[in-house]
PDB file of N, CA and C in Angstrom:
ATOM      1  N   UNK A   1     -21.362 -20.051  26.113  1.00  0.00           N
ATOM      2  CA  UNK A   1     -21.427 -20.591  27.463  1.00  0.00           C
ATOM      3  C   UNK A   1     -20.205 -20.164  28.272  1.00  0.00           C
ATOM      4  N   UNK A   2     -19.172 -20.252  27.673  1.00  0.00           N
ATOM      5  CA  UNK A   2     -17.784 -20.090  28.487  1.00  0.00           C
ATOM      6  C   UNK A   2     -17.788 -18.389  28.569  1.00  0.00           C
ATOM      7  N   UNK A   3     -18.748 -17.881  27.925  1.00  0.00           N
ATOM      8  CA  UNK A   3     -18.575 -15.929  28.703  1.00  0.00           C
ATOM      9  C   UNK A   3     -19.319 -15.955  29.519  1.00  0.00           C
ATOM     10  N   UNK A   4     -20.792 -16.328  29.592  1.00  0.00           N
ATOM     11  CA  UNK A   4     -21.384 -16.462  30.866  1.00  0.00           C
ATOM     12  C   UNK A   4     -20.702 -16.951  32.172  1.00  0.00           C
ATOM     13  N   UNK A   5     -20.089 -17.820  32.291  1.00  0.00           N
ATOM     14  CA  UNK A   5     -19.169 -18.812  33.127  1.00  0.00           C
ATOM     15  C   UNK A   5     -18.009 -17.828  33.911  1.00  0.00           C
ATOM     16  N   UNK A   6     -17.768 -17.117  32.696  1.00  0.00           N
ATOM     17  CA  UNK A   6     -16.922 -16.295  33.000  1.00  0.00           C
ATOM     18  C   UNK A   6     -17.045 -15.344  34.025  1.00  0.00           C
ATOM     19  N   UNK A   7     -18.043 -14.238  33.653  1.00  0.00           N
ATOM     20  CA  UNK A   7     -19.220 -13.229  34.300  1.00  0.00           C
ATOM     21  C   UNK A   7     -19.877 -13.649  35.569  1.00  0.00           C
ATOM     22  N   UNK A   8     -19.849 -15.011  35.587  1.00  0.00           N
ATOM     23  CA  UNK A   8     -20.171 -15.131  36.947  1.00  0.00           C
ATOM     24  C   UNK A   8     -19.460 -15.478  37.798  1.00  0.00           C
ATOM     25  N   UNK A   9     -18.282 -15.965  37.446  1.00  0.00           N
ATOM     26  CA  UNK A   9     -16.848 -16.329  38.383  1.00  0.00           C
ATOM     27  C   UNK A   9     -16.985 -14.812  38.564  1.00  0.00           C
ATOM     28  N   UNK A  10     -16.563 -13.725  37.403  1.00  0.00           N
ATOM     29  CA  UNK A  10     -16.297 -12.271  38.059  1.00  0.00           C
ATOM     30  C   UNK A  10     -17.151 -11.694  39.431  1.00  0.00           C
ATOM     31  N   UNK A  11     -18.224 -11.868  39.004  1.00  0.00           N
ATOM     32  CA  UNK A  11     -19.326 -11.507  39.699  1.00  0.00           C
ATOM     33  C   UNK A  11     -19.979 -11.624  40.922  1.00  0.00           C
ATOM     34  N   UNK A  12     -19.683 -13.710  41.410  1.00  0.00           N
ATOM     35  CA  UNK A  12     -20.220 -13.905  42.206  1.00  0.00           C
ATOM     36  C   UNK A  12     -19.102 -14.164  43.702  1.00  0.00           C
ATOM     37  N   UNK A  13     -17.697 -14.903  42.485  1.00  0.00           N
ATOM     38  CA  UNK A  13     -16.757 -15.065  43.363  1.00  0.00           C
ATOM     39  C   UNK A  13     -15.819 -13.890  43.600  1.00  0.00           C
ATOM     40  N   UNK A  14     -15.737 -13.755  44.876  1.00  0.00           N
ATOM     41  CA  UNK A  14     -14.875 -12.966  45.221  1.00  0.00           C
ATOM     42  C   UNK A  14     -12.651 -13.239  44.894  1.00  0.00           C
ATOM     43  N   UNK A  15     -12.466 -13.464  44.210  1.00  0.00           N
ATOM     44  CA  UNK A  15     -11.239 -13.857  44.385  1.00  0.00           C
ATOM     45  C   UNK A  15     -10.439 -12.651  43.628  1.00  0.00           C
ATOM     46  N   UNK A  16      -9.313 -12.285  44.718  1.00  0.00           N
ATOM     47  CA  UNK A  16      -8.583 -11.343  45.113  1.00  0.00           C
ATOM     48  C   UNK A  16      -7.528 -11.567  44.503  1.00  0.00           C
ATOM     49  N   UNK A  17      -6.936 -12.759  44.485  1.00  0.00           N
ATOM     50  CA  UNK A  17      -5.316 -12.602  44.555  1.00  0.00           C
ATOM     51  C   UNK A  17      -5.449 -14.423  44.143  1.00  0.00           C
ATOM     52  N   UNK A  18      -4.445 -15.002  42.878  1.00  0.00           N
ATOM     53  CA  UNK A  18      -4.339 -16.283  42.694  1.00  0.00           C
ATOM     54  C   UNK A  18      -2.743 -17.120  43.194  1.00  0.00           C
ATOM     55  N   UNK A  19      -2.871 -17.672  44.162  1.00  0.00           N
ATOM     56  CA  UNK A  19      -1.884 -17.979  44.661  1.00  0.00           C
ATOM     57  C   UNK A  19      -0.643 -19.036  44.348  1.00  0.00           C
ATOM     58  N   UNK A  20      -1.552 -19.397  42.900  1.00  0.00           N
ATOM     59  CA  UNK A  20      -0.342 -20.336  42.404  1.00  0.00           C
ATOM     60  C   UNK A  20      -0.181 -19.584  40.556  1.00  0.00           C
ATOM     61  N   UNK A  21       0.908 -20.013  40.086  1.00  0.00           N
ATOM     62  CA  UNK A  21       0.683 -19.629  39.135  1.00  0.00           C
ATOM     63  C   UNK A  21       0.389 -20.563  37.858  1.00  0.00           C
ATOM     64  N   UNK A  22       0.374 -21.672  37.938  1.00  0.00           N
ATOM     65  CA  UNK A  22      -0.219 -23.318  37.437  1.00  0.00           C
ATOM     66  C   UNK A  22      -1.253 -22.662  36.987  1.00  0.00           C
ATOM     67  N   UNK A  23      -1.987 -23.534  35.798  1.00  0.00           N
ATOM     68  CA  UNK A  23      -3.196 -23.680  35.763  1.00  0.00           C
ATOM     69  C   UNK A  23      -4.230 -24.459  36.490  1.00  0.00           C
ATOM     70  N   UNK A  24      -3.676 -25.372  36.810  1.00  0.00           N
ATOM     71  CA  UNK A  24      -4.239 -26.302  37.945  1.00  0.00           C
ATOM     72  C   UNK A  24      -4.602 -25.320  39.275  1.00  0.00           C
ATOM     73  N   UNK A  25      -3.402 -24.385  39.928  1.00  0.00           N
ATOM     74  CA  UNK A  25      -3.554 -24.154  41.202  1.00  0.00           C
ATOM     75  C   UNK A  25      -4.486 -22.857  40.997  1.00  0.00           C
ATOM     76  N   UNK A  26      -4.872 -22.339  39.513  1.00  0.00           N
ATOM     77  CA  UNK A  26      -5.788 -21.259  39.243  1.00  0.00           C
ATOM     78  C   UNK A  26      -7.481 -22.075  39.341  1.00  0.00           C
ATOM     79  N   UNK A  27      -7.358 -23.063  38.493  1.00  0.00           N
ATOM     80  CA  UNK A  27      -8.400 -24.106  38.588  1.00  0.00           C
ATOM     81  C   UNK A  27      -8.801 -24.488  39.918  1.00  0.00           C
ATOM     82  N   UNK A  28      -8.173 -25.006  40.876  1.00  0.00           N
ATOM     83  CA  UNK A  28      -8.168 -25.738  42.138  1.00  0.00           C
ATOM     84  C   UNK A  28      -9.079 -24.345  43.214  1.00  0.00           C
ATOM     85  N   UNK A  29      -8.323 -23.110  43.059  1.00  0.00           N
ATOM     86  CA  UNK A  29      -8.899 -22.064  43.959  1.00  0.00           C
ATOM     87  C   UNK A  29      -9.582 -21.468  43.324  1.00  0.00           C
ATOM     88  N   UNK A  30     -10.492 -21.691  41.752  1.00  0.00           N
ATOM     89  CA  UNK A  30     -11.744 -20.914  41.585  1.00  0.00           C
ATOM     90  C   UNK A  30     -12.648 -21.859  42.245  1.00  0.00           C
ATOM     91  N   UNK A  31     -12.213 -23.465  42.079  1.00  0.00           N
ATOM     92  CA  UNK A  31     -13.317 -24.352  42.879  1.00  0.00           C
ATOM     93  C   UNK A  31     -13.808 -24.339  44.276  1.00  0.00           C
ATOM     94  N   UNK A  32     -12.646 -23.939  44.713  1.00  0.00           N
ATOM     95  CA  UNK A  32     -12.581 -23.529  46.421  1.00  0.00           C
ATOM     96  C   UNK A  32     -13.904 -22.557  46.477  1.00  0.00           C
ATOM     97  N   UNK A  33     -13.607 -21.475  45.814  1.00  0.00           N
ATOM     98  CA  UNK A  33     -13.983 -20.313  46.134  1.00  0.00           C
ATOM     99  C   UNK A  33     -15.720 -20.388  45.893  1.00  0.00           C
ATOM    100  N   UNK A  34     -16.059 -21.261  44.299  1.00  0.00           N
ATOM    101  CA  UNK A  34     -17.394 -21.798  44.151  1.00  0.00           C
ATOM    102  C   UNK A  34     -17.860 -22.951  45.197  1.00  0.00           C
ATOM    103  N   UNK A  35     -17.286 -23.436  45.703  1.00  0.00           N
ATOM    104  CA  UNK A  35     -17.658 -24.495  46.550  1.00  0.00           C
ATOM    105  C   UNK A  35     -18.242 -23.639  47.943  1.00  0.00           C
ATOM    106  N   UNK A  36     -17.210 -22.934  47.782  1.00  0.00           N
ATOM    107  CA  UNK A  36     -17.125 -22.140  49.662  1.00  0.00           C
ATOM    108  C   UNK A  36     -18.534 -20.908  49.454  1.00  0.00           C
ATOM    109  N   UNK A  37     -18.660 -20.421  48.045  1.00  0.00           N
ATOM    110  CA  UNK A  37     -19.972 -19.741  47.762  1.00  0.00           C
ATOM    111  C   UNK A  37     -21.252 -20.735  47.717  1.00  0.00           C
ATOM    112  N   UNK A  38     -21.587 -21.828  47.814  1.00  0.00           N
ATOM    113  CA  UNK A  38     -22.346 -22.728  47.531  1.00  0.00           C
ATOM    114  C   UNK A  38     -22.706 -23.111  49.327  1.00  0.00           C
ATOM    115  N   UNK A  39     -21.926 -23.721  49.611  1.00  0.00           N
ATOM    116  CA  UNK A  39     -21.930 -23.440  51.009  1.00  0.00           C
ATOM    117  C   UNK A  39     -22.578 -22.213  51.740  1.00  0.00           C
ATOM    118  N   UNK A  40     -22.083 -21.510  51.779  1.00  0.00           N
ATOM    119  CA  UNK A  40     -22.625 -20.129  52.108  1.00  0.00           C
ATOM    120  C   UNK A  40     -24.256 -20.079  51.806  1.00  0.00           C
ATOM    121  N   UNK A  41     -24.286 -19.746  50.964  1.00  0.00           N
ATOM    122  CA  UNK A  41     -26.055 -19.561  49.904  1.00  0.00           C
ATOM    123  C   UNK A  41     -26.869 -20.721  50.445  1.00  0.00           C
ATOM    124  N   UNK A  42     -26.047 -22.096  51.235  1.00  0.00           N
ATOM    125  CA  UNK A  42     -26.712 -23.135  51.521  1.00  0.00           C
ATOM    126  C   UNK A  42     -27.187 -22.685  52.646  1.00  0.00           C
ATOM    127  N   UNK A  43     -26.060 -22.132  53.541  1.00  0.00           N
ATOM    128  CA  UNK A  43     -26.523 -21.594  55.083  1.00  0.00           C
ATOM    129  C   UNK A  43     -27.614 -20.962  55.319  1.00  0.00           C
ATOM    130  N   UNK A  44     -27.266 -19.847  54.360  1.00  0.00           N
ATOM    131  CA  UNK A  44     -27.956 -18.692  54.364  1.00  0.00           C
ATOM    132  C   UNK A  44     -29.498 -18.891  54.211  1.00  0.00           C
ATOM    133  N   UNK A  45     -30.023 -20.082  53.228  1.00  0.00           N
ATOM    134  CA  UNK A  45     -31.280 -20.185  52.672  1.00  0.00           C
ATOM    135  C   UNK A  45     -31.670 -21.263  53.861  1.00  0.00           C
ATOM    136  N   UNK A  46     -31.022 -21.837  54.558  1.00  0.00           N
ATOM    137  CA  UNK A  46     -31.450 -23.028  55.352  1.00  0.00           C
ATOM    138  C   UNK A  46     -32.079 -22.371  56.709  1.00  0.00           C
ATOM    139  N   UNK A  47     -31.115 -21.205  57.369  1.00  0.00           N
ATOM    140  CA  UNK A  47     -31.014 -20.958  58.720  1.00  0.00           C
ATOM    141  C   UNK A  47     -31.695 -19.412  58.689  1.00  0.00           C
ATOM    142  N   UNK A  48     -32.051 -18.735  57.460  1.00  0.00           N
ATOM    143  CA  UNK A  48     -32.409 -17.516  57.457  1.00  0.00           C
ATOM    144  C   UNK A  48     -31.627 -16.679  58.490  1.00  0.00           C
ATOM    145  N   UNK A  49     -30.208 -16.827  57.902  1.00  0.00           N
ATOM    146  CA  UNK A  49     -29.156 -16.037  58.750  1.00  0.00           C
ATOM    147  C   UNK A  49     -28.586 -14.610  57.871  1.00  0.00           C
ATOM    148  N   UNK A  50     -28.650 -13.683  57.750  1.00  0.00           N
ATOM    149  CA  UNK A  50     -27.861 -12.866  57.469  1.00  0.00           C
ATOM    150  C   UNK A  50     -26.259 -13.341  57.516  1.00  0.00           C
ATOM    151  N   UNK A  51     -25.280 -12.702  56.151  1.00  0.00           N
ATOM    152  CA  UNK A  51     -24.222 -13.032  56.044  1.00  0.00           C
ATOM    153  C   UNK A  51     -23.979 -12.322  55.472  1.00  0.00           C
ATOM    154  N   UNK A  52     -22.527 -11.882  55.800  1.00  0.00           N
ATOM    155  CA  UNK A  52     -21.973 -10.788  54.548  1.00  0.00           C
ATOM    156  C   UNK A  52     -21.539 -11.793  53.847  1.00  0.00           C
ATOM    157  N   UNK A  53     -21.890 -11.738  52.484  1.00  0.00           N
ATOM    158  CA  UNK A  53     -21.306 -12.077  51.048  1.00  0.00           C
ATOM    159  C   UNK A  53     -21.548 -10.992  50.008  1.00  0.00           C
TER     160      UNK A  53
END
């Protein structure tokens, strides 16, 4: 389970650069980043909007 998990953090989230070096502040901004992708995919399927992701 935890390689799949993995593969799709790679995959789906875009994250560039980790701005803390904590485990927490690595934790805190993969959630961001899944939250802020969840969001998105919400828009997108609701409003039939084109989006770059």
């Amino acid at each position: 389970m935890a390689i799949t998990r993995k593969r799709y953090v790679k995959q789906h989230l875009k994250v560039k650069k980790f701005y803390g070096q904590s485990a927490n502040a690595i934790y805190s901004q993969i959630w961001l980043a899944l939250i802020t992708y969840c969001l998105l995919r919400n828009t997108k399927s609701e409003h039939s909007v084109k989006l770059l992701t």
